[in-house]
C-alpha atoms as a PDB file:
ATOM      1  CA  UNK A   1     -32.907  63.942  76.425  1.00  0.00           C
ATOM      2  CA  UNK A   2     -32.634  67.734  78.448  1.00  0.00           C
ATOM      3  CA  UNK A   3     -30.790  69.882  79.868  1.00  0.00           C
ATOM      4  CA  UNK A   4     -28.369  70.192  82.672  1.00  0.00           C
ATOM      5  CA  UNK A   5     -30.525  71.159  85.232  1.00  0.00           C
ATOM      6  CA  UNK A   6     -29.725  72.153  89.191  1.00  0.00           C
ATOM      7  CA  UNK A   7     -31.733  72.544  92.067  1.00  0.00           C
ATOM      8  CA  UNK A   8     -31.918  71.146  95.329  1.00  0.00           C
ATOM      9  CA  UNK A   9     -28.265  72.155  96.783  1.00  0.00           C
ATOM     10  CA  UNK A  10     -26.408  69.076  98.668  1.00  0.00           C
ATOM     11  CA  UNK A  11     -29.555  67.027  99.045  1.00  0.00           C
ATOM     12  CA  UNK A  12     -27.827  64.057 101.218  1.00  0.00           C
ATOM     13  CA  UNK A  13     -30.766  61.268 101.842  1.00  0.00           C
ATOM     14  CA  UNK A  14     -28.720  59.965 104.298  1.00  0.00           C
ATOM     15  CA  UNK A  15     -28.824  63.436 106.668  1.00  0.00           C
ATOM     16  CA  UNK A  16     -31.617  64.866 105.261  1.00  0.00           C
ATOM     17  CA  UNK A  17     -34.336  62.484 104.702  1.00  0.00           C
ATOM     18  CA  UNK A  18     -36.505  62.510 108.287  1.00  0.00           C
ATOM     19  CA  UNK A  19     -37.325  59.954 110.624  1.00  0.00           C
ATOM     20  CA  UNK A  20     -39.853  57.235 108.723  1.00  0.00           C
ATOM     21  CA  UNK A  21     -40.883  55.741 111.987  1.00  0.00           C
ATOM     22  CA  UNK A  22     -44.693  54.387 111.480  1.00  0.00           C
ATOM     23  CA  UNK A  23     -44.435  54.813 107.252  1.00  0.00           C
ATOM     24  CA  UNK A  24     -45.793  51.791 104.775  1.00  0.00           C
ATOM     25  CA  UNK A  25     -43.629  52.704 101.812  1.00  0.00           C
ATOM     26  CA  UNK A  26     -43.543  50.439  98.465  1.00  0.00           C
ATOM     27  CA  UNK A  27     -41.090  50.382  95.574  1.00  0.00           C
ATOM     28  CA  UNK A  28     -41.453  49.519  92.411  1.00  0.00           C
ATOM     29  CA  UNK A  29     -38.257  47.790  90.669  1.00  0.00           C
ATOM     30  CA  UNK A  30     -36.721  47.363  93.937  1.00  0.00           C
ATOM     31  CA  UNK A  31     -34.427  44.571  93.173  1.00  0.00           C
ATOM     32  CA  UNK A  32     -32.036  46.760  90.630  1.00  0.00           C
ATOM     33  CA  UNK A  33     -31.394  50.078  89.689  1.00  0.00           C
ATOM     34  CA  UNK A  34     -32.510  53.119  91.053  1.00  0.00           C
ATOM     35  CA  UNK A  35     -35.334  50.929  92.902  1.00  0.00           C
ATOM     36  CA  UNK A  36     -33.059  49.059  95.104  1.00  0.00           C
ATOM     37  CA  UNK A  37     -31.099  52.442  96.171  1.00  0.00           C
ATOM     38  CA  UNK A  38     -34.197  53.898  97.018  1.00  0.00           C
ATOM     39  CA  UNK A  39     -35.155  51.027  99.469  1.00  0.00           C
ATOM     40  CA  UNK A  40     -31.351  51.135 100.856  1.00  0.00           C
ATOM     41  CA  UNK A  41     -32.265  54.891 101.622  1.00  0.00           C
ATOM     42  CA  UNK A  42     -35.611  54.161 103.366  1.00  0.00           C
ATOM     43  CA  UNK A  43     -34.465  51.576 104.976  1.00  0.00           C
ATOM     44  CA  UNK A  44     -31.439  54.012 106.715  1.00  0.00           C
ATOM     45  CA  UNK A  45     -34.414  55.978 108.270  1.00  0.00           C
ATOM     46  CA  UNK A  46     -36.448  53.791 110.556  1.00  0.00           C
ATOM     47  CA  UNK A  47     -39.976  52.731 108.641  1.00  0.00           C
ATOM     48  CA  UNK A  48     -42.243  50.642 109.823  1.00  0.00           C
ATOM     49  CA  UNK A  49     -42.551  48.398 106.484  1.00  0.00           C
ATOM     50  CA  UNK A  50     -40.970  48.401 103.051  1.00  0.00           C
ATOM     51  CA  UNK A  51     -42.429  46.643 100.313  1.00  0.00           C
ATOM     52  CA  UNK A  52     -40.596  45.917  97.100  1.00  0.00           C
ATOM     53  CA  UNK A  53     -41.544  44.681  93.596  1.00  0.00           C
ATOM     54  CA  UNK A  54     -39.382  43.370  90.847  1.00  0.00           C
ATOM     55  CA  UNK A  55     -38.958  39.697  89.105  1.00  0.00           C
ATOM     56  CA  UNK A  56     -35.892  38.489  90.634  1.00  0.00           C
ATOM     57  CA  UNK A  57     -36.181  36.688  93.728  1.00  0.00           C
ATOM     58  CA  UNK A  58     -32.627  35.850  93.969  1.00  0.00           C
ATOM     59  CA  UNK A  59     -31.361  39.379  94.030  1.00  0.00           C
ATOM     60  CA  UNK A  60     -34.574  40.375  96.800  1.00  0.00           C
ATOM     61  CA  UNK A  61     -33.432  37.916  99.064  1.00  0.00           C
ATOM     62  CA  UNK A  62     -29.703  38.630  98.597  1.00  0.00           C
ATOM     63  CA  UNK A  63     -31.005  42.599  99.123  1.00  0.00           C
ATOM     64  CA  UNK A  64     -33.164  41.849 102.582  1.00  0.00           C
ATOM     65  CA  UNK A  65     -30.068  40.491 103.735  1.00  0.00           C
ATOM     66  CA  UNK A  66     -27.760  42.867 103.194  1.00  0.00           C
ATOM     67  CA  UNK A  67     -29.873  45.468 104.857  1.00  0.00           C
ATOM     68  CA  UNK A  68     -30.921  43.498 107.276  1.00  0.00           C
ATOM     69  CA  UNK A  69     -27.576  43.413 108.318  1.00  0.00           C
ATOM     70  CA  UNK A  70     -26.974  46.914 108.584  1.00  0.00           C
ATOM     71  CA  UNK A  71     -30.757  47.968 109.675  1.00  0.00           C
ATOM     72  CA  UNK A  72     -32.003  44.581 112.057  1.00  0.00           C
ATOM     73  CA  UNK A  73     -35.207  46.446 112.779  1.00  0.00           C
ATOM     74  CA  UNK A  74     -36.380  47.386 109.325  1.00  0.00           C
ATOM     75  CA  UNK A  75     -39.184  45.283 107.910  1.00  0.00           C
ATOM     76  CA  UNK A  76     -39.055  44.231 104.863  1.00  0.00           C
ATOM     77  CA  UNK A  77     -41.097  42.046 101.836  1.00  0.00           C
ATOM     78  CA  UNK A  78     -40.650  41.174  98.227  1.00  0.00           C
ATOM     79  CA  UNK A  79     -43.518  40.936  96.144  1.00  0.00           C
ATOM     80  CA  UNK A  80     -42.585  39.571  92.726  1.00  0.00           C
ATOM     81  CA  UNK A  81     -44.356  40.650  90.155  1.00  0.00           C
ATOM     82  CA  UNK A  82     -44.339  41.465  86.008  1.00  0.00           C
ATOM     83  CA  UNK A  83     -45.134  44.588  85.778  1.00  0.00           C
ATOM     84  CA  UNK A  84     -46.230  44.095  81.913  1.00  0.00           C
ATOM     85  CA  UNK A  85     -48.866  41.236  83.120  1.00  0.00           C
ATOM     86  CA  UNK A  86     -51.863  43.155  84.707  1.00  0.00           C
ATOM     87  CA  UNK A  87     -52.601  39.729  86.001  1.00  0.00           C
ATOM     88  CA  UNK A  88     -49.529  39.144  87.468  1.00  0.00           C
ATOM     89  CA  UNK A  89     -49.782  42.906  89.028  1.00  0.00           C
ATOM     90  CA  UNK A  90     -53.182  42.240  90.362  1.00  0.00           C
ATOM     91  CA  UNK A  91     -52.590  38.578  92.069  1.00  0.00           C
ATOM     92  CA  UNK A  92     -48.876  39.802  93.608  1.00  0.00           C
ATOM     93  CA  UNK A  93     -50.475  43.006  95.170  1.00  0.00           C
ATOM     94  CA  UNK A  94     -53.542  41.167  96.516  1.00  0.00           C
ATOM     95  CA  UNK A  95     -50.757  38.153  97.696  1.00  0.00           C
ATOM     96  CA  UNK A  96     -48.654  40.102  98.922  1.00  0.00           C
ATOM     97  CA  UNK A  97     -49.526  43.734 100.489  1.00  0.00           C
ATOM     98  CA  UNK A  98     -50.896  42.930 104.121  1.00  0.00           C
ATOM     99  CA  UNK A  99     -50.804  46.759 105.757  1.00  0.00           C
ATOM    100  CA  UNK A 100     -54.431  48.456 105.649  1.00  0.00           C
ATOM    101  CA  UNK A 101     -53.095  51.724 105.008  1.00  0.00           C
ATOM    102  CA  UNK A 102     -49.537  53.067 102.631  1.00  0.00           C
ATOM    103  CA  UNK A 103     -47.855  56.144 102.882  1.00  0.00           C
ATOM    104  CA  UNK A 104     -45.190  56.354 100.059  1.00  0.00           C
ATOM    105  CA  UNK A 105     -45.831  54.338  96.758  1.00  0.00           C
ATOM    106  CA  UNK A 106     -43.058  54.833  94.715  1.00  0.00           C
ATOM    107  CA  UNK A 107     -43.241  53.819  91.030  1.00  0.00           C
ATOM    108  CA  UNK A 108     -40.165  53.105  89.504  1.00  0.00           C
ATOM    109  CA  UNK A 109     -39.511  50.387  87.726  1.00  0.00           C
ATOM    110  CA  UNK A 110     -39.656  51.124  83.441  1.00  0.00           C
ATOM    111  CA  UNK A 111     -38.193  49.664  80.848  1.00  0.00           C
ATOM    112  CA  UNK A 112     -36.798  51.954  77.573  1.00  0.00           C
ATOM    113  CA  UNK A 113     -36.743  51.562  73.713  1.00  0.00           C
ATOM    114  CA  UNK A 114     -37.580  47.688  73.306  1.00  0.00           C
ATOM    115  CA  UNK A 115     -38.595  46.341  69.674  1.00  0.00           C
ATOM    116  CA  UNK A 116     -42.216  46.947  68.412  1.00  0.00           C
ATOM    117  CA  UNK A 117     -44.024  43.784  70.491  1.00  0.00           C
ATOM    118  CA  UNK A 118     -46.472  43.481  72.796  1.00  0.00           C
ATOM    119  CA  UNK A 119     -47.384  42.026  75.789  1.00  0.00           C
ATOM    120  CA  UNK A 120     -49.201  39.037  77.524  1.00  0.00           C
ATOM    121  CA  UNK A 121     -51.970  41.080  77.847  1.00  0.00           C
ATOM    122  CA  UNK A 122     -51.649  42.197  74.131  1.00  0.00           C
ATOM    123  CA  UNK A 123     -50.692  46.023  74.081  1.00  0.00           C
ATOM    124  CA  UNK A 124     -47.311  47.700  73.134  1.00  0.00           C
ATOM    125  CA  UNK A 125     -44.868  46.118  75.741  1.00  0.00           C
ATOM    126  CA  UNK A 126     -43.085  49.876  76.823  1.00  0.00           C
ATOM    127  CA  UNK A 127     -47.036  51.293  77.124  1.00  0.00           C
ATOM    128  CA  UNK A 128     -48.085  48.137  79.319  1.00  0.00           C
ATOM    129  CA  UNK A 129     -44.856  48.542  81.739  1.00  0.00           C
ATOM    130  CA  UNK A 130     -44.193  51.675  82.154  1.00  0.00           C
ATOM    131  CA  UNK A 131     -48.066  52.682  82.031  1.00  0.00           C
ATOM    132  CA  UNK A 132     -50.808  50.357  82.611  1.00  0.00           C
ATOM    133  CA  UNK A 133     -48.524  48.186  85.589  1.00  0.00           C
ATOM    134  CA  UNK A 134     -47.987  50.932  87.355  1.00  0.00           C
ATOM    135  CA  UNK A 135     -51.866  51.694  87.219  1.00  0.00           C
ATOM    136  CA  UNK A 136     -52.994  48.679  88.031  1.00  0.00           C
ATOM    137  CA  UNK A 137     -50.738  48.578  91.254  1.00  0.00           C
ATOM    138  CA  UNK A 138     -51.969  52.161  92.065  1.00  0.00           C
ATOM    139  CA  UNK A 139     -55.871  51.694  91.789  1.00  0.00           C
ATOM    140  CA  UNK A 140     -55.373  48.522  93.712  1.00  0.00           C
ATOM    141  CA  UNK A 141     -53.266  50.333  96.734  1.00  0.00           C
ATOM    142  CA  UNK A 142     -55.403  53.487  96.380  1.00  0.00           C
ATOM    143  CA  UNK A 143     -58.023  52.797  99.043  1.00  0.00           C
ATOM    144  CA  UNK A 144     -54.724  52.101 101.188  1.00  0.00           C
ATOM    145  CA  UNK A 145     -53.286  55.334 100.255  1.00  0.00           C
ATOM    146  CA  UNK A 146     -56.378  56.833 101.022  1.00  0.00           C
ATOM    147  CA  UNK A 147     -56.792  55.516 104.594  1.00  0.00           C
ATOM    148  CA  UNK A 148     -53.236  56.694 105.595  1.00  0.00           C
ATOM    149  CA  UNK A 149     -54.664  60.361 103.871  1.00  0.00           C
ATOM    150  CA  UNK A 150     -57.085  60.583 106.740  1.00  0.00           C
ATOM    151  CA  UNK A 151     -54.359  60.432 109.868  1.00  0.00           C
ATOM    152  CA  UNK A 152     -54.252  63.382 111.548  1.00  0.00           C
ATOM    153  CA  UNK A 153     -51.266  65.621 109.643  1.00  0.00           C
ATOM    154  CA  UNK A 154     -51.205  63.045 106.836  1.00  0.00           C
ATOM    155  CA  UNK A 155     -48.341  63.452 104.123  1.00  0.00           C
ATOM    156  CA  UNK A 156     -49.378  60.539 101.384  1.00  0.00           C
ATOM    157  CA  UNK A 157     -46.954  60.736  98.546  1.00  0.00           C
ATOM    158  CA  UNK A 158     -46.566  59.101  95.120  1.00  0.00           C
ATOM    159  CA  UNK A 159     -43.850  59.466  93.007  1.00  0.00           C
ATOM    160  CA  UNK A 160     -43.959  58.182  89.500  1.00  0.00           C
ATOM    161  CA  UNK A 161     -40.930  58.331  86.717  1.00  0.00           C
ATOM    162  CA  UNK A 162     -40.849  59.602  83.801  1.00  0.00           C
ATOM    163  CA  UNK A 163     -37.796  60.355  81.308  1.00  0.00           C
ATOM    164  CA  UNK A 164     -37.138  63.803  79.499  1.00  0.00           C
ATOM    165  CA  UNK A 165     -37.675  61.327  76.592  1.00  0.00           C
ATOM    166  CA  UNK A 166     -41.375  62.022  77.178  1.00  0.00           C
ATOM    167  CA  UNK A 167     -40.392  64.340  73.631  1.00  0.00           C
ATOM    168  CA  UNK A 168     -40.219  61.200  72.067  1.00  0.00           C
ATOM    169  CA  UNK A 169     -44.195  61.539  71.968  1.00  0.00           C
ATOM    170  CA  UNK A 170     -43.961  64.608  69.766  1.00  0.00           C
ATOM    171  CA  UNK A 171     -44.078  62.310  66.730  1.00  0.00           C
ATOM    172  CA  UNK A 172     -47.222  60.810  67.417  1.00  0.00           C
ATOM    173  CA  UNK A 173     -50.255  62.251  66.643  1.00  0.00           C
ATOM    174  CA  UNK A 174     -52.122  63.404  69.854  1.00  0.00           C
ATOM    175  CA  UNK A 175     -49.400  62.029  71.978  1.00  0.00           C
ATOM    176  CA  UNK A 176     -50.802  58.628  72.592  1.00  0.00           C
ATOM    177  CA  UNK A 177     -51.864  56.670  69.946  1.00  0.00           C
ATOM    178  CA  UNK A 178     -54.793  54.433  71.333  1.00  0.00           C
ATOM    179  CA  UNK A 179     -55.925  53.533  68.144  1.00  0.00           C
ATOM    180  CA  UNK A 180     -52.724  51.379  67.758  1.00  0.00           C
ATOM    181  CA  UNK A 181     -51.622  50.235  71.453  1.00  0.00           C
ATOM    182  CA  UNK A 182     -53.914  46.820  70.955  1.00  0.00           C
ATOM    183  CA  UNK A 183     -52.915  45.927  67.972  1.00  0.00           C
ATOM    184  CA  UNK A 184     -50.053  43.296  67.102  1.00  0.00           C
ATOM    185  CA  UNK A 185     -47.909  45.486  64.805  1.00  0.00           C
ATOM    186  CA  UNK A 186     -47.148  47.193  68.426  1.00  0.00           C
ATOM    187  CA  UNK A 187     -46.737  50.480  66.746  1.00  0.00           C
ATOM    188  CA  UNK A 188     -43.631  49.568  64.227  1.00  0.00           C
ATOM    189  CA  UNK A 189     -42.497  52.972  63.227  1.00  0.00           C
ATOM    190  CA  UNK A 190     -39.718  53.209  60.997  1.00  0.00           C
ATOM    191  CA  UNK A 191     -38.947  56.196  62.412  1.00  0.00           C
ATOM    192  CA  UNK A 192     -36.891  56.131  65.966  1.00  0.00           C
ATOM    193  CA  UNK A 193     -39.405  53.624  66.643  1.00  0.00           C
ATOM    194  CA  UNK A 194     -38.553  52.333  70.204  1.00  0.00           C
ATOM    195  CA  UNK A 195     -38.186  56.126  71.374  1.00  0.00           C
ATOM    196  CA  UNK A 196     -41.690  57.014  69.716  1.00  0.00           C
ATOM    197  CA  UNK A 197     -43.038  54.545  71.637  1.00  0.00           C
ATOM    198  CA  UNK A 198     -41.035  55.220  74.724  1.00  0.00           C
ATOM    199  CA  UNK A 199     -42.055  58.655  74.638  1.00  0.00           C
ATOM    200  CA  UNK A 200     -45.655  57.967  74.976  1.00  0.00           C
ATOM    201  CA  UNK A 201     -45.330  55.605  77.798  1.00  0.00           C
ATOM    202  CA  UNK A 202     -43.429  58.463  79.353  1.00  0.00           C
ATOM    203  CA  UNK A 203     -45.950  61.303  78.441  1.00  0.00           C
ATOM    204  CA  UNK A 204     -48.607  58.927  79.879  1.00  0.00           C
ATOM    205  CA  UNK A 205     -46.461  58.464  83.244  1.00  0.00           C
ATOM    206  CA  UNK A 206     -46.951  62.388  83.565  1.00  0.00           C
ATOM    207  CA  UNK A 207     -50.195  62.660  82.679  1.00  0.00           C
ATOM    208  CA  UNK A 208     -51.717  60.223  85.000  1.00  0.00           C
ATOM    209  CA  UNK A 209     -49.681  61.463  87.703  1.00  0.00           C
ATOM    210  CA  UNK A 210     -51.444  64.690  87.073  1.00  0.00           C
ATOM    211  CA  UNK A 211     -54.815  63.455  87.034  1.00  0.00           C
ATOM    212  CA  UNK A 212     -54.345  61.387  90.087  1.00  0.00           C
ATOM    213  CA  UNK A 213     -53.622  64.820  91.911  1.00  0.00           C
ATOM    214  CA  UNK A 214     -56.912  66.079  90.155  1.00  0.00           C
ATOM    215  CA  UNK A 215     -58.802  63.496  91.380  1.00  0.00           C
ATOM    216  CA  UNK A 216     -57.209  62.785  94.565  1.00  0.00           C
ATOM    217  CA  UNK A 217     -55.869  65.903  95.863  1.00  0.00           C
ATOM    218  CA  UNK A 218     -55.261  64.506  99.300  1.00  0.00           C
ATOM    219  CA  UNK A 219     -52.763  62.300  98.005  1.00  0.00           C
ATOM    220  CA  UNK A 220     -49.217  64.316  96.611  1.00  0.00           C
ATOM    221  CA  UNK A 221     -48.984  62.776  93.314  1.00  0.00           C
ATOM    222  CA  UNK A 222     -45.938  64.324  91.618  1.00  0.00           C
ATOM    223  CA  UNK A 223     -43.713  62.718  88.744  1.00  0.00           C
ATOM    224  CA  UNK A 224     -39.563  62.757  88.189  1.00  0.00           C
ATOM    225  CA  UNK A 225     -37.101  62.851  85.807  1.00  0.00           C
ATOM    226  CA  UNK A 226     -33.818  61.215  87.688  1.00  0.00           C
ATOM    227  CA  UNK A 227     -31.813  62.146  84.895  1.00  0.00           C
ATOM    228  CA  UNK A 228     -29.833  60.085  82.607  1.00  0.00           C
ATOM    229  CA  UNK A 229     -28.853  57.004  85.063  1.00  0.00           C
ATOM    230  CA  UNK A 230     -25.498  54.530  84.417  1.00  0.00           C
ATOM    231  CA  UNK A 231     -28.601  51.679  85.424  1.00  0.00           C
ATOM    232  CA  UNK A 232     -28.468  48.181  84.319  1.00  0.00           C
ATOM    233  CA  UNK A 233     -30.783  49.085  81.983  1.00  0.00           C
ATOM    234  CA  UNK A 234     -28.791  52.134  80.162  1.00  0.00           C
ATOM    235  CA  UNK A 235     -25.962  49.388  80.018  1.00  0.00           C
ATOM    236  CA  UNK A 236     -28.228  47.019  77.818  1.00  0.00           C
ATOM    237  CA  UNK A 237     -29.057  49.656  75.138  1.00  0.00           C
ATOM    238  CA  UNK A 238     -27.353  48.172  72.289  1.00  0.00           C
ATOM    239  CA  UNK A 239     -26.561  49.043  69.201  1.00  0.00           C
ATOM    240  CA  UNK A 240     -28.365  52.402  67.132  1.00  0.00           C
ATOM    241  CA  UNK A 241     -30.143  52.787  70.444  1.00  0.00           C
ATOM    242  CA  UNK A 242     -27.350  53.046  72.402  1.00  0.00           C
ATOM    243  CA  UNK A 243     -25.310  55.182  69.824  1.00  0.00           C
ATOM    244  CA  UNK A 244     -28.763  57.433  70.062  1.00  0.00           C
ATOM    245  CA  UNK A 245     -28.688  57.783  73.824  1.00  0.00           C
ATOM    246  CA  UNK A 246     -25.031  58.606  73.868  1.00  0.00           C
ATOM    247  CA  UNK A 247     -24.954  61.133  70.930  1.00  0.00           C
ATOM    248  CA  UNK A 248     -28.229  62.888  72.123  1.00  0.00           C
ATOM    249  CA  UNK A 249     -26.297  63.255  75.520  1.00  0.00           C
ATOM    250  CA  UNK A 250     -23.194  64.855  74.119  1.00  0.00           C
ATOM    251  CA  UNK A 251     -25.344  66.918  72.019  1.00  0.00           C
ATOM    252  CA  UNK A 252     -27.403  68.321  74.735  1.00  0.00           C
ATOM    253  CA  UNK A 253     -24.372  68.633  77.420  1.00  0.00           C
ATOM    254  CA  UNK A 254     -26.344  66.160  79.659  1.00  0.00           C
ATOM    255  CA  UNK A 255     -24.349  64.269  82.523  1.00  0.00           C
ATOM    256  CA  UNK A 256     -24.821  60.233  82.659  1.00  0.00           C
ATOM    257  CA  UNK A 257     -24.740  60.051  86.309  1.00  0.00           C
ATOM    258  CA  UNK A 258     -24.383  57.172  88.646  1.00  0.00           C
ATOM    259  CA  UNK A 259     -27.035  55.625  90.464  1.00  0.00           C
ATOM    260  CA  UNK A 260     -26.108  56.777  93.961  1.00  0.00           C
ATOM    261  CA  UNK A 261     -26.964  60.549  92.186  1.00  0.00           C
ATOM    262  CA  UNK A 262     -29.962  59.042  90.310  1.00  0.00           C
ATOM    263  CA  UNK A 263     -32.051  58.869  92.992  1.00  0.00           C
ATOM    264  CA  UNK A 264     -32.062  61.818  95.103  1.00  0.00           C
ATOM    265  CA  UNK A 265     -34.501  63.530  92.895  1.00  0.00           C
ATOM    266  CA  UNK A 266     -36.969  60.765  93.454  1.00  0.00           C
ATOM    267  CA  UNK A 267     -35.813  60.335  96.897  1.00  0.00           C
ATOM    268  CA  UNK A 268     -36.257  64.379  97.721  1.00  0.00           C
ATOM    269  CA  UNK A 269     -39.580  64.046  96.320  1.00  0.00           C
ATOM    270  CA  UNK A 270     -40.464  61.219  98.476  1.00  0.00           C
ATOM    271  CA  UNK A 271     -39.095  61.774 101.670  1.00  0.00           C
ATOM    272  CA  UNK A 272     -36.701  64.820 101.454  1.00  0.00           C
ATOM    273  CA  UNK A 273     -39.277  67.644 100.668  1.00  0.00           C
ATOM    274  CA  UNK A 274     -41.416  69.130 103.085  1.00  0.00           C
ATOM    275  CA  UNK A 275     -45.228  68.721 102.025  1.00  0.00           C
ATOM    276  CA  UNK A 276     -45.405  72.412 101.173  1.00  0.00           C
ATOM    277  CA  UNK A 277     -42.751  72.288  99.296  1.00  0.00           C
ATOM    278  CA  UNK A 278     -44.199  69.987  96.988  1.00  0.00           C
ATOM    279  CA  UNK A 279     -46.967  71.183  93.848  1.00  0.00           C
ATOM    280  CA  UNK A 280     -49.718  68.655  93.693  1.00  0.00           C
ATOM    281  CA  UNK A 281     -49.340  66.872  90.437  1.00  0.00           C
ATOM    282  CA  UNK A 282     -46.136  68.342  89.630  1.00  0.00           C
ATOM    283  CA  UNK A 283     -42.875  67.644  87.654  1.00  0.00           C
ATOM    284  CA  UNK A 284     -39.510  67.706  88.918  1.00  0.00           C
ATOM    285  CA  UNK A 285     -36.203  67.600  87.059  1.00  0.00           C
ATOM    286  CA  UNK A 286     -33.356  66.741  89.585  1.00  0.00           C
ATOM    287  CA  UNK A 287     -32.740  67.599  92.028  1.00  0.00           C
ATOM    288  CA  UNK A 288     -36.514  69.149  93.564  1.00  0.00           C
ATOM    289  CA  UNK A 289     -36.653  71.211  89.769  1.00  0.00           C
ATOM    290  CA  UNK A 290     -40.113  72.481  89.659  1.00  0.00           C
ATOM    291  CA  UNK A 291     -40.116  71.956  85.923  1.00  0.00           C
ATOM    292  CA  UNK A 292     -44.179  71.695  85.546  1.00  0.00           C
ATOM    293  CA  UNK A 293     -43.966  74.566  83.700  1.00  0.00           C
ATOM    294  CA  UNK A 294     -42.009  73.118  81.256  1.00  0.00           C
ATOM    295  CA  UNK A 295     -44.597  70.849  80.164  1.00  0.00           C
ATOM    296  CA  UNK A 296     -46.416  72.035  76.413  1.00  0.00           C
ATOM    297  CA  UNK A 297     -48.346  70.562  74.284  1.00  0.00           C
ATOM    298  CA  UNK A 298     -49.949  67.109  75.026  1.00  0.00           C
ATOM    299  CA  UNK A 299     -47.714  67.380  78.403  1.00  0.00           C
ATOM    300  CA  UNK A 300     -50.124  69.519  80.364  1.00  0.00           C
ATOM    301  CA  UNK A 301     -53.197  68.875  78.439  1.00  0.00           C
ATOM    302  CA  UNK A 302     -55.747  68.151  80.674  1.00  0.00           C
ATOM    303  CA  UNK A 303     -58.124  66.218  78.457  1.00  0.00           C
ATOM    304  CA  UNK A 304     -55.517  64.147  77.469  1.00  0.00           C
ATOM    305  CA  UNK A 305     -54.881  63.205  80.992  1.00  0.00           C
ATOM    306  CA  UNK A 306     -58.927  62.581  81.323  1.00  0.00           C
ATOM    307  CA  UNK A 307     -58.868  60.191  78.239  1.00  0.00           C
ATOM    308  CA  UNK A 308     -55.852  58.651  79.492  1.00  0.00           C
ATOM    309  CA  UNK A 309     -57.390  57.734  83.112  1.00  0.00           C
ATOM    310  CA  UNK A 310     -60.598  56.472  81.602  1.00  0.00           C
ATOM    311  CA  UNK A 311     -59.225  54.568  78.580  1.00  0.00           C
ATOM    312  CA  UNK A 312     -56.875  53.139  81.784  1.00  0.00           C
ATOM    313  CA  UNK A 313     -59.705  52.061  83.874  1.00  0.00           C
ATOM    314  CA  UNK A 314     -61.586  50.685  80.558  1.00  0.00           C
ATOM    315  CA  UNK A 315     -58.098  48.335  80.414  1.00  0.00           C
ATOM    316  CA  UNK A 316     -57.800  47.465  83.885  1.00  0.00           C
ATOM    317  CA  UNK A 317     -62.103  46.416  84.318  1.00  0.00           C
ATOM    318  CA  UNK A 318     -60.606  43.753  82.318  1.00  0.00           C
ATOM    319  CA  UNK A 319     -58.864  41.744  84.993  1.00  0.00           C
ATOM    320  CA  UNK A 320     -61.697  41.830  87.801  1.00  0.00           C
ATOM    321  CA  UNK A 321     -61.605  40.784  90.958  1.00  0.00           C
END
């Protein structure tokens, strides 16, 4: 899963995160986690509009509230959506986005080492949420996060997260297997199955963030690692799975740390770092690691990331307007 790793000393979001006044931001997985910190964080810092995604409406509404309580002037909306149903991505973001312009798009939301199925949509269910929901919601707001590039002094930021159990893509061959992502065995490895095909969704997480810089280098497109997060979703591994995470923690002297510490790499990365401080299509370890160079192999290969993006927009022509 990593290393130990630090960086950023003392990074407190709640002193050193700058005034948001006039930013659109938008959070994935805002209703739990590592998502719904995030949006407590923003919303301590005066932006003009938060948007949130996730599948519980309960919990949103129960969330507005409570920082609406503390924060009266903060505007916020819940868009529910699946982020495995590139349909359901598609109609929420049209539904529900009303800004013309977005400044921080944070992708967040993931899910980890789930059995070999696949999704509405018919590919491998970690590859379609982790991967091609995210993308969809991206190519959709990208002619928002565009506009807001062309303000005078624009800083137009997304942050997309990975896992250091990208590795988990070391035992496929090439990284990705496209060959196998449509079809219904859903990639059933015998082999550490759910982290092989957790590790590709991850790898691909990095690489498009990468080629969105590439192709969009007015837009700061980096990706994170938060670490290994106590998150509702590190409580449901059961099982092997969660015997695996836990032993491959001890063995590598990694932390599990609590959400409040989960996010600040995200959140430096976001709001915390200056602009300059930031390398375009970068990968940070927490907290504001420059770890890009860390990346071998099929992590910084650059045709990989090109194959990735088009065999992405071949998926998402699917679902047109």
């Amino acid at each position: 899963m990593g290393k130990t790793y630090t960086g950023v000393a003392d990074f407190q979001p709640a002193r050193d995160i700058p005034s948001l006044s006039g930013k659109i931001i938008l959070v994935t997985g805002g209703t739990a986690g590592l998502g719904k910190g995030s949006v407590r964080a923003f919303a301590e810092h005066n932006p003009e509009h938060i948007y949130f995604t996730g599948r519980n409406a309960a919990a949103a509404k129960k969330l507005i509230a409570d920082i609406k309580s503390k924060h009266p002037g903060v505007a916020l909306t819940f868009i529910e959506m699946d982020l495995s149903s590139l349909r359901s991505v598609k109609t929420a973001v049209v539904k529900g986005f009303k800004h013309d312009h977005l400044h921080i798009l944070m992708n967040n939301a993931g899910i980890i080492a789930k059995p070999p199925i696949v999704s509405v949509d018919g590919y491998e269910i970690q590859f379609a949420t982790n991967h091609l929901g995210h993308a969809m919601l991206t190519k959709h707001l990208l002619p928002y996060l565009l506009k807001a590039a062309e303000e005078p002094n624009s800083d137009v930021r997304v942050i997309a997260n990975t896992s250091d159990g990208y590795e988990g893509h070391r035992m496929i061959k090439g990284g990705i297997a496209f060959d196998v992502l449509e079809k219904r065995s859903g990639m059933n490895r015998w082999f550490l199955g759910p982290w092989q095909r957790y590790g590709q969704s991850k790898l691909a997480n990095i690489l498009y963030a990468a080629e969105l810089a590439r192709r969009h280098p007015n837009i700061t497109s980096v990706v994170i690692h938060p670490g290994v997060v106590r998150t509702p979703m590190y409580d449901d591994l059961q099982g092997w799975n969660g015997l695996f995470t836990v032993v491959t923690c001890w063995l590598n002297g990694v932390k599990v740390v609590t959400p409040d510490e989960g996010i600040l790499n995200q959140l430096w990365c976001a709001a915390g770092a200056k602009k300059s401080e930031l390398r375009n299509g970068g990968f940070y370890r927490p907290v504001g690691i420059d770890s890009t160079a860390d990346l071998k192999g099929e992590g910084a290969n650059v045709e990989l990331a090109a194959k990735l993006w088009e065999w992405t927009d071949g998926v998402l022509a699917k679902f047109p307007n």
